[in-house]
C-alpha atoms as a PDB file:
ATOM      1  CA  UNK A   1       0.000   0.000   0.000  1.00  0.00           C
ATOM      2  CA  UNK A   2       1.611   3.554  -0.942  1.00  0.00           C
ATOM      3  CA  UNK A   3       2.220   6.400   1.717  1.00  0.00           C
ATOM      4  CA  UNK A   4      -0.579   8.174   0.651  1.00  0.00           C
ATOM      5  CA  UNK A   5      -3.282   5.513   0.759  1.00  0.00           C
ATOM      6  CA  UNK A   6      -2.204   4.515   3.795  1.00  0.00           C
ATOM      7  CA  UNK A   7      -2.200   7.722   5.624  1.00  0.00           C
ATOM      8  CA  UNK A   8      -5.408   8.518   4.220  1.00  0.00           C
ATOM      9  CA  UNK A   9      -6.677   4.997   5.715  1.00  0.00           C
ATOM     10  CA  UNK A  10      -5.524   6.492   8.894  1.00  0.00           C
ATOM     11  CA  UNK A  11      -7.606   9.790   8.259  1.00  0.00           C
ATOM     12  CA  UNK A  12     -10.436   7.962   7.816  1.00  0.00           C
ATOM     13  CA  UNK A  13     -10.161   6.666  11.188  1.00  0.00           C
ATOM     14  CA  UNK A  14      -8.904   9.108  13.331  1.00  0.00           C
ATOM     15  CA  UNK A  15     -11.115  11.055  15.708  1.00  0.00           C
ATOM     16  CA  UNK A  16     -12.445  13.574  15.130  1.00  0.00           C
ATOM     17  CA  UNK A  17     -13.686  12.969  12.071  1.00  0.00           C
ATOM     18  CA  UNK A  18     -11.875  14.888   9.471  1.00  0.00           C
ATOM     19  CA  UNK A  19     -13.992  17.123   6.876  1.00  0.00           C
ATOM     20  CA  UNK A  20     -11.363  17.704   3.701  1.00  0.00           C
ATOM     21  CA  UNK A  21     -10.920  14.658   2.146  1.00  0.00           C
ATOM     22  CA  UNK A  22     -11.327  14.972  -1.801  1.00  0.00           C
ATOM     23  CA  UNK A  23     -14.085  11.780  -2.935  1.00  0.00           C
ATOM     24  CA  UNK A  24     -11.364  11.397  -5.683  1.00  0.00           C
ATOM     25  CA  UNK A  25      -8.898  10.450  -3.097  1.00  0.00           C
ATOM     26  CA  UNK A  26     -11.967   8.343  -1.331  1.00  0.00           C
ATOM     27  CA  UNK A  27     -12.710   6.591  -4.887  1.00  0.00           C
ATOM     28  CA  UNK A  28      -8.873   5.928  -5.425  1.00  0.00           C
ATOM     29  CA  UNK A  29      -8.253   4.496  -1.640  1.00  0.00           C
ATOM     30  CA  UNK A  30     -11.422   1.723  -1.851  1.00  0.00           C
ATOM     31  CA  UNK A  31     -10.389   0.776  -5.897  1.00  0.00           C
ATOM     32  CA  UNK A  32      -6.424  -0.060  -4.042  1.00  0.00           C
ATOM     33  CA  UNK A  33      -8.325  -1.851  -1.679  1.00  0.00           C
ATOM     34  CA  UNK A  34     -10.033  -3.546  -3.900  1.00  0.00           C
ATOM     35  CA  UNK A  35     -13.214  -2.759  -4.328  1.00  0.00           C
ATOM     36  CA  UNK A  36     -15.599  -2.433  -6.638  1.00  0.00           C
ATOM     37  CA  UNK A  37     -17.291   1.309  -7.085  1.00  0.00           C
ATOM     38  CA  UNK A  38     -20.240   1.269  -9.345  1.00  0.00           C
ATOM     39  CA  UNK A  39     -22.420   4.314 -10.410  1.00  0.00           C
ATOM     40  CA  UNK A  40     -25.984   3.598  -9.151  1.00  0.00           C
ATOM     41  CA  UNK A  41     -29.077   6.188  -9.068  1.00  0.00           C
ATOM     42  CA  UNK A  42     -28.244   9.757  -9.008  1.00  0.00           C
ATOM     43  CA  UNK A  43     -24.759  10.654  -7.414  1.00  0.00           C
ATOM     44  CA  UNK A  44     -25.328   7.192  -5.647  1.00  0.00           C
ATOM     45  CA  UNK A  45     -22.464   4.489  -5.516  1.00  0.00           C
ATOM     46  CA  UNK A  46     -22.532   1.502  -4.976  1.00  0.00           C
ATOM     47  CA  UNK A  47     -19.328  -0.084  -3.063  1.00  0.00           C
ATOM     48  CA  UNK A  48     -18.699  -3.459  -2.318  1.00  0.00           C
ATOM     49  CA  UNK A  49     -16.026  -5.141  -0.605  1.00  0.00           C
ATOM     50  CA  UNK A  50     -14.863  -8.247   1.020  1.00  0.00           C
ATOM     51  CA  UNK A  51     -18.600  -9.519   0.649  1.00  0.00           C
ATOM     52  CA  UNK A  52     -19.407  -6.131   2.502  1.00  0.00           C
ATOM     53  CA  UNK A  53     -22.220  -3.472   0.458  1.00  0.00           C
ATOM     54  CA  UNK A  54     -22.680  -0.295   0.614  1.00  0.00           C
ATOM     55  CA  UNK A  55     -24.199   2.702  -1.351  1.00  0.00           C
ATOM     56  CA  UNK A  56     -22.409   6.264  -0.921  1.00  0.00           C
ATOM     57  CA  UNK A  57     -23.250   9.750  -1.986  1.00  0.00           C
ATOM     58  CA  UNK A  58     -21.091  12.096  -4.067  1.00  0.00           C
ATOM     59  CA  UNK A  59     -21.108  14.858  -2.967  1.00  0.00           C
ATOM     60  CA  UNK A  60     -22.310  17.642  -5.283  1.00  0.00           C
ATOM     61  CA  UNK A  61     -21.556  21.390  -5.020  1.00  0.00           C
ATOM     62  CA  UNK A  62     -17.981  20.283  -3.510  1.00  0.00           C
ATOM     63  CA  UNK A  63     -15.520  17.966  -3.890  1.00  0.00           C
ATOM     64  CA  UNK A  64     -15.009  17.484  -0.286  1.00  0.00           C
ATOM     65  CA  UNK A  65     -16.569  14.300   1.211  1.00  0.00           C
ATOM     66  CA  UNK A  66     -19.024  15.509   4.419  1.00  0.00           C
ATOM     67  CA  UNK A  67     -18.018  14.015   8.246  1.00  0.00           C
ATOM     68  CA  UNK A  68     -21.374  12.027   7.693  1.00  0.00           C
ATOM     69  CA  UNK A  69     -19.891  10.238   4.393  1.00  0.00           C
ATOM     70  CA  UNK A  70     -16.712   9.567   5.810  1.00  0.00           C
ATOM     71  CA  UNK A  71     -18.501   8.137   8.693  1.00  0.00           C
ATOM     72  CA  UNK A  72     -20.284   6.273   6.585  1.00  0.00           C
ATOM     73  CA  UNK A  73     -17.095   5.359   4.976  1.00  0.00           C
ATOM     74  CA  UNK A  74     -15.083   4.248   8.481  1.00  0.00           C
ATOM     75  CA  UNK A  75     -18.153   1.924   9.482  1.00  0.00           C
ATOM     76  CA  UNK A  76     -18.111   0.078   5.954  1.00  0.00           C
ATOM     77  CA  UNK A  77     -14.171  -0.555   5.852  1.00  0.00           C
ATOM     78  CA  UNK A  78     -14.509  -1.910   9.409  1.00  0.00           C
ATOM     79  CA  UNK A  79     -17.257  -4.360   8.748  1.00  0.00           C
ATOM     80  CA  UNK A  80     -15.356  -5.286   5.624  1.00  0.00           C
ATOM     81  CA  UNK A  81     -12.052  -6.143   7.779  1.00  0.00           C
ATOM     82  CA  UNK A  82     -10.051  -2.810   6.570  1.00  0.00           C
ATOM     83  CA  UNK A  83      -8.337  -0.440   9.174  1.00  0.00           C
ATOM     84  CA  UNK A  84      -5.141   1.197   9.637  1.00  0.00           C
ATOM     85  CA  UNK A  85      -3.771  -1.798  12.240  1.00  0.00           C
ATOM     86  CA  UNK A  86      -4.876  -4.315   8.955  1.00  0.00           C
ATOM     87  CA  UNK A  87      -1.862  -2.189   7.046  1.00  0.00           C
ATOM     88  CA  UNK A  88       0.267  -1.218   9.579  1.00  0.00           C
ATOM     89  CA  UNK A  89       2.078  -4.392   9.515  1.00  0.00           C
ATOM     90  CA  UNK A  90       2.381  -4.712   6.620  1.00  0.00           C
ATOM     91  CA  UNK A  91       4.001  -1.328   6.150  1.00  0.00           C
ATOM     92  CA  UNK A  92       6.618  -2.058   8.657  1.00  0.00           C
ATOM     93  CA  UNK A  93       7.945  -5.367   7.529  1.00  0.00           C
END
């Protein structure tokens, strides 16, 4: 995993909840992860990992995600196994 996905993997789940990540940078960190990101109704997307689903707003008049997406966001990478710890290792050895 690159520096930059990683430390934005380690945003995502610091407290409080930060409220200037780009949903570019969002999109890019769940593809690495391997997920699939599929355009659904409206600015709706549908994510799916590790047997995990979830749908996800764009945001519109910004490019910044909202606290409540990246909420959103934190809760679906933990039920699909995914959190900084999962990496850590990994980045160490």
């Amino acid at each position: 995993m690159s520096h930059k996905h990683y430390a934005l993997l380690c945003t995502i789940f610091q407290d409080p909840l930060p409220a200037n990540i780009h949903w570019r940078e969002l999109e890019s960190l769940l593809n690495h992860l391997g997920a699939t990101v599929e355009p659904s109704h409206g600015a709706r997307f549908k994510v799916s990992l590790n047997k995990v689903s979830d749908f996800f707003h764009h945001p519109h008049h910004n490019s910044d995600c909202s606290r409540d997406l990246i909420k959103q966001v934190r809760e679906f990478l933990a039920h699909a196994g995914v959190s900084p710890s999962t990496y850590g290792a990994e980045k160490n050895s």
